[in-house]
N, C-alpha and C. Protein backbone atom coordinates (compact mmCIF):
# COMPACT_ATOMS: atom_id res chain seq x y z
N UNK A 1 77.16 113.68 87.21
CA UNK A 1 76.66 112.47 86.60
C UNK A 1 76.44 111.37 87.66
N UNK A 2 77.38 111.13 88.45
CA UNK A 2 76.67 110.28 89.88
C UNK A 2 75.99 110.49 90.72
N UNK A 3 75.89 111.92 90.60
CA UNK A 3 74.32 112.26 92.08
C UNK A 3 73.33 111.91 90.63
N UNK A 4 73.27 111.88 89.97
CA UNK A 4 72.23 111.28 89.41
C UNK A 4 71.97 109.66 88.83
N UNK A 5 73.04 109.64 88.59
CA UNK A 5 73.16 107.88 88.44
C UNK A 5 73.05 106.95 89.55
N UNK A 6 73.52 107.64 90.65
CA UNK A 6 73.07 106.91 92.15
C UNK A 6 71.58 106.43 92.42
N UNK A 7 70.99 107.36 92.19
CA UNK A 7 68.89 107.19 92.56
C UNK A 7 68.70 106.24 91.70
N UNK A 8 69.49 106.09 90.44
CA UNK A 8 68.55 105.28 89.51
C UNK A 8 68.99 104.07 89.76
N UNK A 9 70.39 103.75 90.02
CA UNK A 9 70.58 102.51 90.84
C UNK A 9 68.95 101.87 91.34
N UNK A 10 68.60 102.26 92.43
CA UNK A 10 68.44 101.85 93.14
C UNK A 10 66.80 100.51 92.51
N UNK A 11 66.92 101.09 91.56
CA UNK A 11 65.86 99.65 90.82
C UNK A 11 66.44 98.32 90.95
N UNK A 12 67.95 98.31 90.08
CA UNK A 12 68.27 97.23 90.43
C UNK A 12 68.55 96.76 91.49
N UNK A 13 68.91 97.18 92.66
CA UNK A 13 68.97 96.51 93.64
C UNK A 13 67.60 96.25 94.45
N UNK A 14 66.76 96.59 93.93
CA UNK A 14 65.30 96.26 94.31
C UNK A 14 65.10 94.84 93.60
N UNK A 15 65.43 94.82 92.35
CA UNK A 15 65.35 93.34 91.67
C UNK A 15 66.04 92.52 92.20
N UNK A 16 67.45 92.60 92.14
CA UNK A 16 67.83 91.72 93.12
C UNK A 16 67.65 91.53 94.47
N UNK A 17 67.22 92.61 95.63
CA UNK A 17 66.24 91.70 96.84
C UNK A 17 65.57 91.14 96.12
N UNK A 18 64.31 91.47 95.76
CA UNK A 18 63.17 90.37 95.46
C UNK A 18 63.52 89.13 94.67
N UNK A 19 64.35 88.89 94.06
CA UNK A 19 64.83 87.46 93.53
C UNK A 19 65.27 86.98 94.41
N UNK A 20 66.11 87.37 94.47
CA UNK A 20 67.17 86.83 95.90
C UNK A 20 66.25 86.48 97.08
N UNK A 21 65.31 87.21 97.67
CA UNK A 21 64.34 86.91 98.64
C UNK A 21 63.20 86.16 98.44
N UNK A 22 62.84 86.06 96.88
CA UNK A 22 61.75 84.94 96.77
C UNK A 22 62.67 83.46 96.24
N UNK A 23 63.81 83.51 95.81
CA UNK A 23 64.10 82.37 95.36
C UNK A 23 64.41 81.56 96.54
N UNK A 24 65.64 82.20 96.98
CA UNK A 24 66.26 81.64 98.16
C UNK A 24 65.19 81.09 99.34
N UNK A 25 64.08 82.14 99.66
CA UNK A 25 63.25 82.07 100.74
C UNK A 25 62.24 80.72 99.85
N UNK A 26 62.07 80.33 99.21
CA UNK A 26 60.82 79.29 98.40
C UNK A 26 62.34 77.85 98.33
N UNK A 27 63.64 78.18 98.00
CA UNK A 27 64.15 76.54 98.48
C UNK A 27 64.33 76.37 99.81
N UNK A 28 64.19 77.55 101.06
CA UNK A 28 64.77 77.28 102.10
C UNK A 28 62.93 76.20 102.58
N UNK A 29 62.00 76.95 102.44
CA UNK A 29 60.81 76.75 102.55
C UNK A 29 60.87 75.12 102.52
N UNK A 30 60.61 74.97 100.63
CA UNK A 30 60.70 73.87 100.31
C UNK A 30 61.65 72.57 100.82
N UNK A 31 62.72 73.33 101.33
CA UNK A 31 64.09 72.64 101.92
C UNK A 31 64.19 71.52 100.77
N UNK A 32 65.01 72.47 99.80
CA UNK A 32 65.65 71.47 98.41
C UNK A 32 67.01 71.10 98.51
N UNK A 33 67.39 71.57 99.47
CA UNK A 33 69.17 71.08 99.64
C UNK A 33 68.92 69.65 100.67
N UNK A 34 68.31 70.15 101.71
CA UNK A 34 68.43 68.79 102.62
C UNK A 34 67.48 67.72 101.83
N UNK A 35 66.74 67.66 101.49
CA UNK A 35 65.55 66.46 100.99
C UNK A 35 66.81 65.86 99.99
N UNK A 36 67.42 66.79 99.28
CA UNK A 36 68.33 65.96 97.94
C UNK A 36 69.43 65.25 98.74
N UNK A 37 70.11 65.71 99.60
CA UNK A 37 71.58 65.42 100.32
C UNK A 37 70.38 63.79 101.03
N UNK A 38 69.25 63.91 101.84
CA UNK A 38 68.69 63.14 102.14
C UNK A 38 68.40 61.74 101.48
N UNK A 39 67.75 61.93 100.24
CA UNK A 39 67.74 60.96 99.13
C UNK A 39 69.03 60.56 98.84
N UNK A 40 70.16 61.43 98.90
CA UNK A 40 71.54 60.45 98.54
C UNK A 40 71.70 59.21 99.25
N UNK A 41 71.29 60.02 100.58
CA UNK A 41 71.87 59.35 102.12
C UNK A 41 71.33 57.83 101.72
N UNK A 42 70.04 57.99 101.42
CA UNK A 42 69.20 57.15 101.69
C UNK A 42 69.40 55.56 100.47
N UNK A 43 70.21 56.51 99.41
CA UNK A 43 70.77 55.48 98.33
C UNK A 43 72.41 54.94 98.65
N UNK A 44 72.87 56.17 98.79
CA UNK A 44 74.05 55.22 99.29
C UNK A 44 74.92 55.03 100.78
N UNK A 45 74.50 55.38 101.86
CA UNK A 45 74.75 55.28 103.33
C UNK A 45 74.39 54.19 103.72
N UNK A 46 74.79 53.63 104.70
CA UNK A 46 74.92 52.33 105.38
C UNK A 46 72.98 52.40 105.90
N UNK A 47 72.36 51.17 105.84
CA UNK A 47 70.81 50.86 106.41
C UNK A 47 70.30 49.89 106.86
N UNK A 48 71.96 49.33 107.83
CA UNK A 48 71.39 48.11 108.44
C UNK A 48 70.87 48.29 109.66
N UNK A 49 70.70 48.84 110.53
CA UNK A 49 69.92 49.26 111.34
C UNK A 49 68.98 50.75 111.08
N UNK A 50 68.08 51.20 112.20
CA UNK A 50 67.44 52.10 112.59
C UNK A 50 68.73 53.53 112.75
N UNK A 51 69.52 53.15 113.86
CA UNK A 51 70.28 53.85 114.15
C UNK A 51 71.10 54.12 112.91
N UNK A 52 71.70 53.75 112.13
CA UNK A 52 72.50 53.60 111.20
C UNK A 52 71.45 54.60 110.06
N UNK A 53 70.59 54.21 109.91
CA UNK A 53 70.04 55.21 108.81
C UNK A 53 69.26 56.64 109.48
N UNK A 54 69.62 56.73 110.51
CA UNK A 54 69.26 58.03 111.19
C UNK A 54 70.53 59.11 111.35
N UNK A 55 71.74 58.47 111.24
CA UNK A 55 72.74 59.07 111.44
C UNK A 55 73.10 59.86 110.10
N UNK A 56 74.18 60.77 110.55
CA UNK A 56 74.81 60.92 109.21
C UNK A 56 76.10 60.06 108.92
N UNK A 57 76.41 60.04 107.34
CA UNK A 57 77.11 59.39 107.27
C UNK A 57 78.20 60.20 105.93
N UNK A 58 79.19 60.60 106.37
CA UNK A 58 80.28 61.39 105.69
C UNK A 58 79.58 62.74 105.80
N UNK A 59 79.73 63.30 104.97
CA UNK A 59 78.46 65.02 104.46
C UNK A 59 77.33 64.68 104.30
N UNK A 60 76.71 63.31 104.05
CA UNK A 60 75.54 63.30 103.85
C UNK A 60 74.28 63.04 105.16
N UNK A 61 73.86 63.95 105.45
CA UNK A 61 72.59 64.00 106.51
C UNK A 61 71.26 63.45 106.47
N UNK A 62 70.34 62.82 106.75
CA UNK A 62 69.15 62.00 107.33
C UNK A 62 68.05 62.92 107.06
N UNK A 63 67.15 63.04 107.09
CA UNK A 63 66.25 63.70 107.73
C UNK A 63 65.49 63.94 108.78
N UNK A 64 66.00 63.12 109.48
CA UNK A 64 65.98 62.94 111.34
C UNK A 64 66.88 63.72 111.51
N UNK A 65 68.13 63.57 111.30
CA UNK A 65 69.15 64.49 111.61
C UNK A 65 69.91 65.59 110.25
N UNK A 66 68.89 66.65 110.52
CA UNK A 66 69.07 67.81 109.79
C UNK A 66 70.45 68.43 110.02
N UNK A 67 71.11 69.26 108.96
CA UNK A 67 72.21 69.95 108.87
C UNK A 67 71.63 71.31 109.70
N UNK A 68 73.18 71.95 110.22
CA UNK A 68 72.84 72.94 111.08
C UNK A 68 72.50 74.06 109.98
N UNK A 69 71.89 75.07 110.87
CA UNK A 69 71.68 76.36 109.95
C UNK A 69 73.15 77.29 109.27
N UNK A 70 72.82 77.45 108.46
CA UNK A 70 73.91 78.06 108.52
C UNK A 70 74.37 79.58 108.12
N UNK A 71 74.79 80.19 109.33
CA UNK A 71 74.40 81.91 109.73
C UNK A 71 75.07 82.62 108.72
N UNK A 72 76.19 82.19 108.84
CA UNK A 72 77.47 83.27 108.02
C UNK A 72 76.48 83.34 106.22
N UNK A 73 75.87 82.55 105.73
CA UNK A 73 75.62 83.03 104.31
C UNK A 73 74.19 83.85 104.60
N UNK A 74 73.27 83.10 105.68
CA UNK A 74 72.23 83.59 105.90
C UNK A 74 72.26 85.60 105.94
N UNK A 75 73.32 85.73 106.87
CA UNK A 75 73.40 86.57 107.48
C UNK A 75 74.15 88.02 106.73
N UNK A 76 75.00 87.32 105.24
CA UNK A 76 75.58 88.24 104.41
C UNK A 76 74.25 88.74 103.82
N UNK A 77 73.31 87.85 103.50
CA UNK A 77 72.32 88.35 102.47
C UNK A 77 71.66 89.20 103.54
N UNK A 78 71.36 89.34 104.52
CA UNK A 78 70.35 90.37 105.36
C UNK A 78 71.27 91.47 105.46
N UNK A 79 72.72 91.28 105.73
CA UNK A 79 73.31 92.36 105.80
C UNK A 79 73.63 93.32 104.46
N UNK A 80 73.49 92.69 103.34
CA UNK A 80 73.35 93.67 101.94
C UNK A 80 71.83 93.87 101.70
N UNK A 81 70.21 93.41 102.69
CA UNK A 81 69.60 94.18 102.63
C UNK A 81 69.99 95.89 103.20
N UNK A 82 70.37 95.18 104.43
CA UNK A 82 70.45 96.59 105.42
C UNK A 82 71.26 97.48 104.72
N UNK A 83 72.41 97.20 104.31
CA UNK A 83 73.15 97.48 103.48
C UNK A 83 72.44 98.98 102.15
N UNK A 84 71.70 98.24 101.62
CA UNK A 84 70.77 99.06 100.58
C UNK A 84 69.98 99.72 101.05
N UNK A 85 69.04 98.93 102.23
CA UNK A 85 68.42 99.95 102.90
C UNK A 85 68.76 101.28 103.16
N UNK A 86 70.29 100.89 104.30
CA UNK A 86 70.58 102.57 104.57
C UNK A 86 70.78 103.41 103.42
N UNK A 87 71.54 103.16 102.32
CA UNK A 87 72.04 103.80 101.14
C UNK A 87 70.58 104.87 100.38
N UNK A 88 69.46 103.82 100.23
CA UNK A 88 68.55 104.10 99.48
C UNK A 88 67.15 104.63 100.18
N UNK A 89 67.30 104.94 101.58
CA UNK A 89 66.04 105.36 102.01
C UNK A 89 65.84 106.22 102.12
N UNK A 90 66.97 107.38 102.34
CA UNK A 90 67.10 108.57 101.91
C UNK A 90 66.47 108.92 100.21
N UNK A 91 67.70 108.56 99.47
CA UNK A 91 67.73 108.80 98.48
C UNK A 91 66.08 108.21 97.21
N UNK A 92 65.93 106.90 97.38
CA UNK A 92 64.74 106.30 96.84
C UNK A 92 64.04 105.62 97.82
N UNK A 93 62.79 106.40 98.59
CA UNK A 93 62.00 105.79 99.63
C UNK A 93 61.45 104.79 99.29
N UNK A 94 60.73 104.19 97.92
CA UNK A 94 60.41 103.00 97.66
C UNK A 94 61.38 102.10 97.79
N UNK A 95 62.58 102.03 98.12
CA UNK A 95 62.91 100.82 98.38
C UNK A 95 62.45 100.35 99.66
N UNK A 96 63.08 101.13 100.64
CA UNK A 96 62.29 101.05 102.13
C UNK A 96 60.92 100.02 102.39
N UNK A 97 60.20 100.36 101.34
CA UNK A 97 59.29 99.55 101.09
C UNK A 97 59.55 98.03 100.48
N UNK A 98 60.32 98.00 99.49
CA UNK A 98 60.33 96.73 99.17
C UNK A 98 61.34 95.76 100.09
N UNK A 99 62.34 96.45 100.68
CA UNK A 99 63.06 96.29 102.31
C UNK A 99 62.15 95.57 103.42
N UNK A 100 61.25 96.39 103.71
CA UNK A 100 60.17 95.71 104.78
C UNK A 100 59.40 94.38 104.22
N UNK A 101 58.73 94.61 103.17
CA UNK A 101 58.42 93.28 102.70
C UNK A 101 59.41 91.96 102.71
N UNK A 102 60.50 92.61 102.26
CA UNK A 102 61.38 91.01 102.32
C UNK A 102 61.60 91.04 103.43
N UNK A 103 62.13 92.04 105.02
CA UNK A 103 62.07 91.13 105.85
C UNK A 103 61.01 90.44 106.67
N UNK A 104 59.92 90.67 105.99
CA UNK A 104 58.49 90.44 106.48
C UNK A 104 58.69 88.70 105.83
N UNK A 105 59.14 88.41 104.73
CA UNK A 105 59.15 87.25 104.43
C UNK A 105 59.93 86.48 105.22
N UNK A 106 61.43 87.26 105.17
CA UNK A 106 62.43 86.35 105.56
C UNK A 106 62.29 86.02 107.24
N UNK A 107 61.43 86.98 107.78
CA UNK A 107 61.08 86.52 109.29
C UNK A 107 60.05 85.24 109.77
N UNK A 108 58.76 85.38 108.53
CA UNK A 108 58.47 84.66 108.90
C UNK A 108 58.69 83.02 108.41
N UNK A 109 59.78 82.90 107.34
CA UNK A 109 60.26 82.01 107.26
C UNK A 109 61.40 81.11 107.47
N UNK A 110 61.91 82.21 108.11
CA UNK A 110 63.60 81.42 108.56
C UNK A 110 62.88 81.37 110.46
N UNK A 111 61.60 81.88 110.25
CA UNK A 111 61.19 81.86 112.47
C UNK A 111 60.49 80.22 111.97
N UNK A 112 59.74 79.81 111.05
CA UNK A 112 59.34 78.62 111.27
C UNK A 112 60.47 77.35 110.68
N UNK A 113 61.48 77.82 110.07
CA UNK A 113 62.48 76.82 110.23
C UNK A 113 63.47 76.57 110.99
N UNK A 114 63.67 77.71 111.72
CA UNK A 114 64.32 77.62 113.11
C UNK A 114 63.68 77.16 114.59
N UNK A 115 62.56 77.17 114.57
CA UNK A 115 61.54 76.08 115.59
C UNK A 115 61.30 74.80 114.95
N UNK A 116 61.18 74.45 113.78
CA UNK A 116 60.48 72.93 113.38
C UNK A 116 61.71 72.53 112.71
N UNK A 117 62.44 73.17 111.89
CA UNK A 117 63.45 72.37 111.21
C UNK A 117 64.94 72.17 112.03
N UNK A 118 65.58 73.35 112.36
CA UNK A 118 67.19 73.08 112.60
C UNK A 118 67.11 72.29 114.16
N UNK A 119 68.46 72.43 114.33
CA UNK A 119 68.55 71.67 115.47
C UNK A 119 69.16 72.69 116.56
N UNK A 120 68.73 72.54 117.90
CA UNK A 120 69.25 74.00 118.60
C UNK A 120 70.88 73.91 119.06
N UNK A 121 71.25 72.61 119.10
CA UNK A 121 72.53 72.12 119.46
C UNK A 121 73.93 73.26 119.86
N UNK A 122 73.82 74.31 118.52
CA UNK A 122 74.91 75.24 118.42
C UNK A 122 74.30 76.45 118.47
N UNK A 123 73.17 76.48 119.32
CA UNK A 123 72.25 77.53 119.80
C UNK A 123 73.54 78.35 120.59
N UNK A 124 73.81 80.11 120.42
CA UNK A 124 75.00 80.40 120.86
C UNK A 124 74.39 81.75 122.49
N UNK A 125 72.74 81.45 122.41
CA UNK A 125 72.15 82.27 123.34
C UNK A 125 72.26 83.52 123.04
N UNK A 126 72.59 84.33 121.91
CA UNK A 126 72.62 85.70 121.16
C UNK A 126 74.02 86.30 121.06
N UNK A 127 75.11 85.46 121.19
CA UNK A 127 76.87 85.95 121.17
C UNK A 127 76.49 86.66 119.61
N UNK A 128 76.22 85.52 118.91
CA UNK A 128 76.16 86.26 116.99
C UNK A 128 75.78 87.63 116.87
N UNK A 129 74.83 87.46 117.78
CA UNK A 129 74.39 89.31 117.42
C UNK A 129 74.74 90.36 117.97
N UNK A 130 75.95 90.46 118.81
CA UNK A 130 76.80 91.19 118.93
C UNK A 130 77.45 92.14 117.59
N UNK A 131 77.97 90.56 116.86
CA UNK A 131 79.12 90.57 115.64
C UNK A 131 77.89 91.14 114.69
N UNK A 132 76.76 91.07 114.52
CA UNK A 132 75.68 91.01 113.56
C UNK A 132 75.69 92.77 113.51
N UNK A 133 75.31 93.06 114.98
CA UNK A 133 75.80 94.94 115.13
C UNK A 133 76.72 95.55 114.56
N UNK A 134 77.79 94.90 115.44
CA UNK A 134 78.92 95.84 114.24
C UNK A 134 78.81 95.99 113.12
N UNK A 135 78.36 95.09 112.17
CA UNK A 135 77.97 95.09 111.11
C UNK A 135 77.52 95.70 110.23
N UNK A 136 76.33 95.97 111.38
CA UNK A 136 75.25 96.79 110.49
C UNK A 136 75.34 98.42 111.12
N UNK A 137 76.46 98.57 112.42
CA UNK A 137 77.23 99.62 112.58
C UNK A 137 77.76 100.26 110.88
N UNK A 138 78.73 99.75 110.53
CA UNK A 138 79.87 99.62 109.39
C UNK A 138 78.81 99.88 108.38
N UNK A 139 77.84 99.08 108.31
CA UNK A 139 76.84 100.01 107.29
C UNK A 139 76.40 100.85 107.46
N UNK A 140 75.91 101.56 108.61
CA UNK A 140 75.35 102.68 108.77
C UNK A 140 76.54 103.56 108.11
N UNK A 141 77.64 103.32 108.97
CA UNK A 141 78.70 104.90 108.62
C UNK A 141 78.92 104.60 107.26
N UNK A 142 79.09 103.46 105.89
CA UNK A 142 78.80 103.91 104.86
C UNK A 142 78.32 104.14 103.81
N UNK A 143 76.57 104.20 104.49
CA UNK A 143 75.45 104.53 103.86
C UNK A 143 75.34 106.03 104.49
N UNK A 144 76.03 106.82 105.50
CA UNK A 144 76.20 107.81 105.59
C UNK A 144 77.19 108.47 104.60
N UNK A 145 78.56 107.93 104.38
CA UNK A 145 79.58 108.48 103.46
C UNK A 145 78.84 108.51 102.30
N UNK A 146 77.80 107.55 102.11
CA UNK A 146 77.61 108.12 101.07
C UNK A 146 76.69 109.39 100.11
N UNK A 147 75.65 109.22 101.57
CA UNK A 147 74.78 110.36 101.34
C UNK A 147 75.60 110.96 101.62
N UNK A 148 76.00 111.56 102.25
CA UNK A 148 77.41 112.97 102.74
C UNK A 148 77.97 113.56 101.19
N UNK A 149 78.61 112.58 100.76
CA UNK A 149 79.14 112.71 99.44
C UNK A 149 78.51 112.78 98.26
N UNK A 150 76.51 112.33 98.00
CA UNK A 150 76.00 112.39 96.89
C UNK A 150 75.45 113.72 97.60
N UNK A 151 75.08 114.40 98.46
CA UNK A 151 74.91 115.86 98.69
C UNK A 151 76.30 116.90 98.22
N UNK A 152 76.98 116.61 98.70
CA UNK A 152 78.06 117.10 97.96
C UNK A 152 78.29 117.19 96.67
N UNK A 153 78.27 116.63 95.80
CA UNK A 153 78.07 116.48 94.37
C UNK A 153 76.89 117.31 94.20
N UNK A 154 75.80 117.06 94.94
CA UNK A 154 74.59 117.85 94.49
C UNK A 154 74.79 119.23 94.82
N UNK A 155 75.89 119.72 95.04
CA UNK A 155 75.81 121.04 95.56
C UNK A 155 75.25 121.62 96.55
N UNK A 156 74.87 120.64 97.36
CA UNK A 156 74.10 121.22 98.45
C UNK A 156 74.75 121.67 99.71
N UNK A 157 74.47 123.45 99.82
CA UNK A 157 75.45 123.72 101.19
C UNK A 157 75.53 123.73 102.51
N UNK A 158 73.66 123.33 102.55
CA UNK A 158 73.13 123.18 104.24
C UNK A 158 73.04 121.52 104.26
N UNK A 159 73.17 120.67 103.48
CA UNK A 159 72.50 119.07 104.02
C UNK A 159 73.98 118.53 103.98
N UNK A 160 74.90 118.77 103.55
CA UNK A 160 76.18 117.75 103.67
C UNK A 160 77.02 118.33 105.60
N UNK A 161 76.99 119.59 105.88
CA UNK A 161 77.93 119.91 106.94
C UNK A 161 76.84 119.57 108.31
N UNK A 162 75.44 119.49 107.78
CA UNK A 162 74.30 119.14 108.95
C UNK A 162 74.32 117.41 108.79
N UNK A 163 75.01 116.58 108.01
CA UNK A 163 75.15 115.09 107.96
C UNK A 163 75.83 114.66 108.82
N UNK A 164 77.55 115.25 108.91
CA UNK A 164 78.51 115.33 109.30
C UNK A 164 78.11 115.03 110.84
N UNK A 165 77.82 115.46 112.19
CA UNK A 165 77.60 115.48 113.31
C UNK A 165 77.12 114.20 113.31
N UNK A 166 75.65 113.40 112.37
CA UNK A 166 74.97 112.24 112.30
C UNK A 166 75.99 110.83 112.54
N UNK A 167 77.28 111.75 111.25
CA UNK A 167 77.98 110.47 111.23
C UNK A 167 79.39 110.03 112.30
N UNK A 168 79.35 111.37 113.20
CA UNK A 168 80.55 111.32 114.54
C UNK A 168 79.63 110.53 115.25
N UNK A 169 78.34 111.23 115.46
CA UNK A 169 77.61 110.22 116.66
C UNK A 169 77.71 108.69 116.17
N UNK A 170 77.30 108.20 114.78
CA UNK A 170 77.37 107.00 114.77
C UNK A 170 78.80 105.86 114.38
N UNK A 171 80.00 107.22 114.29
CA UNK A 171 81.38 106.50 114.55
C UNK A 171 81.58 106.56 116.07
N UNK A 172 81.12 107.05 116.81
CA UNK A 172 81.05 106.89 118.10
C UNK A 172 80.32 106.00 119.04
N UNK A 173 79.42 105.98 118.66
CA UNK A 173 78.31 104.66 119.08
C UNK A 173 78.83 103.41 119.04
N UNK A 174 79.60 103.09 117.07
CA UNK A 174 80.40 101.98 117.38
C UNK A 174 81.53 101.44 117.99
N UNK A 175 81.92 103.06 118.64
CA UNK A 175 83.40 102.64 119.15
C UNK A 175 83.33 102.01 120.32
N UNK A 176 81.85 102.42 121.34
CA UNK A 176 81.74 102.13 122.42
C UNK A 176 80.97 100.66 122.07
N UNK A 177 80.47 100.25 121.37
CA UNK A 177 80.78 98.93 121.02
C UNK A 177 81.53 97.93 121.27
């Protein structure tokens, strides 16, 4: 009943990328968090000078001076693409497809808010994507466990012990990590 309930999964998590990737990606666009935190600023923050209303003042940020990006949530949602990706490209190749499209979106919209909008300040020169690997290491090996194991269920006696080798090389890859 789960080698078959597994494939059919994989719709919903197609719905949720595409929500998740058009909603999120259309307020980051629009930038509806900073414009609102902005308008607060702008009602209740100090505006007796230039300087003074350019600054921030408590949590609330300017629109001269934008809030930093911020990776750690950015970076969960790309990692439960990849996440699905590995799981489902085997198993349902159309996702793969709807995979590439969202990061076709999310590239080219988090690349033009990271040149015109954020600020480079806590620019870390690529340390993050070290940690970003492992990551998507840890997904690979268990989007492997799991094909390993929905072949198994499927009875299959040549594709689960020919997986096996796939997934030493890639517990190995991360070790040297």
């Amino acid at each position: 009943m789960l080698a078959n309930s597994l494939p059919a999964q994989s719709t919903y998590f197609v719905q949720i990328i595409l929500a998740s990737t058009f909603l999120l990606q259309s307020l980051e666009l629009l930038r509806v968090y900073p414009l609102g935190v902005a308008l607060l600023r702008r009602f209740f923050g100090p505006q007796l000078t230039a300087n003074e209303r350019r600054r921030t003042w408590w949590w609330l940020n300017s629109l001269e001076d934008p809030p930093d990006f911020w990776h750690a949530e950015t970076f969960a949602q790309i990692i439960l693409y990849f996440m699905v990706f590995f799981v489902y490209a085997v198993i349902a190749p159309f996702t793969s497809f709807v995979v590439l499209l969202c990061f076709t979106i999310l590239e080219s919209g988090y690349r033009y808010q990271l040149i015109h909008n954020y600020p480079r300040a806590f620019d870390t020169g690529g340390k993050l994507w070290y940690y970003f690997i492992q990551f998507i290491l840890a997904s690979m090996v268990i989007a492997q466990l799991t094909l390993i194991g929905l072949m198994a269920l499927k009875q299959s006696t040549y594709a689960s012990p020919v997986l096996i080798p796939l997934l030493v090389v890639t517990c190995c890859k991360s070790c040297l990590l």
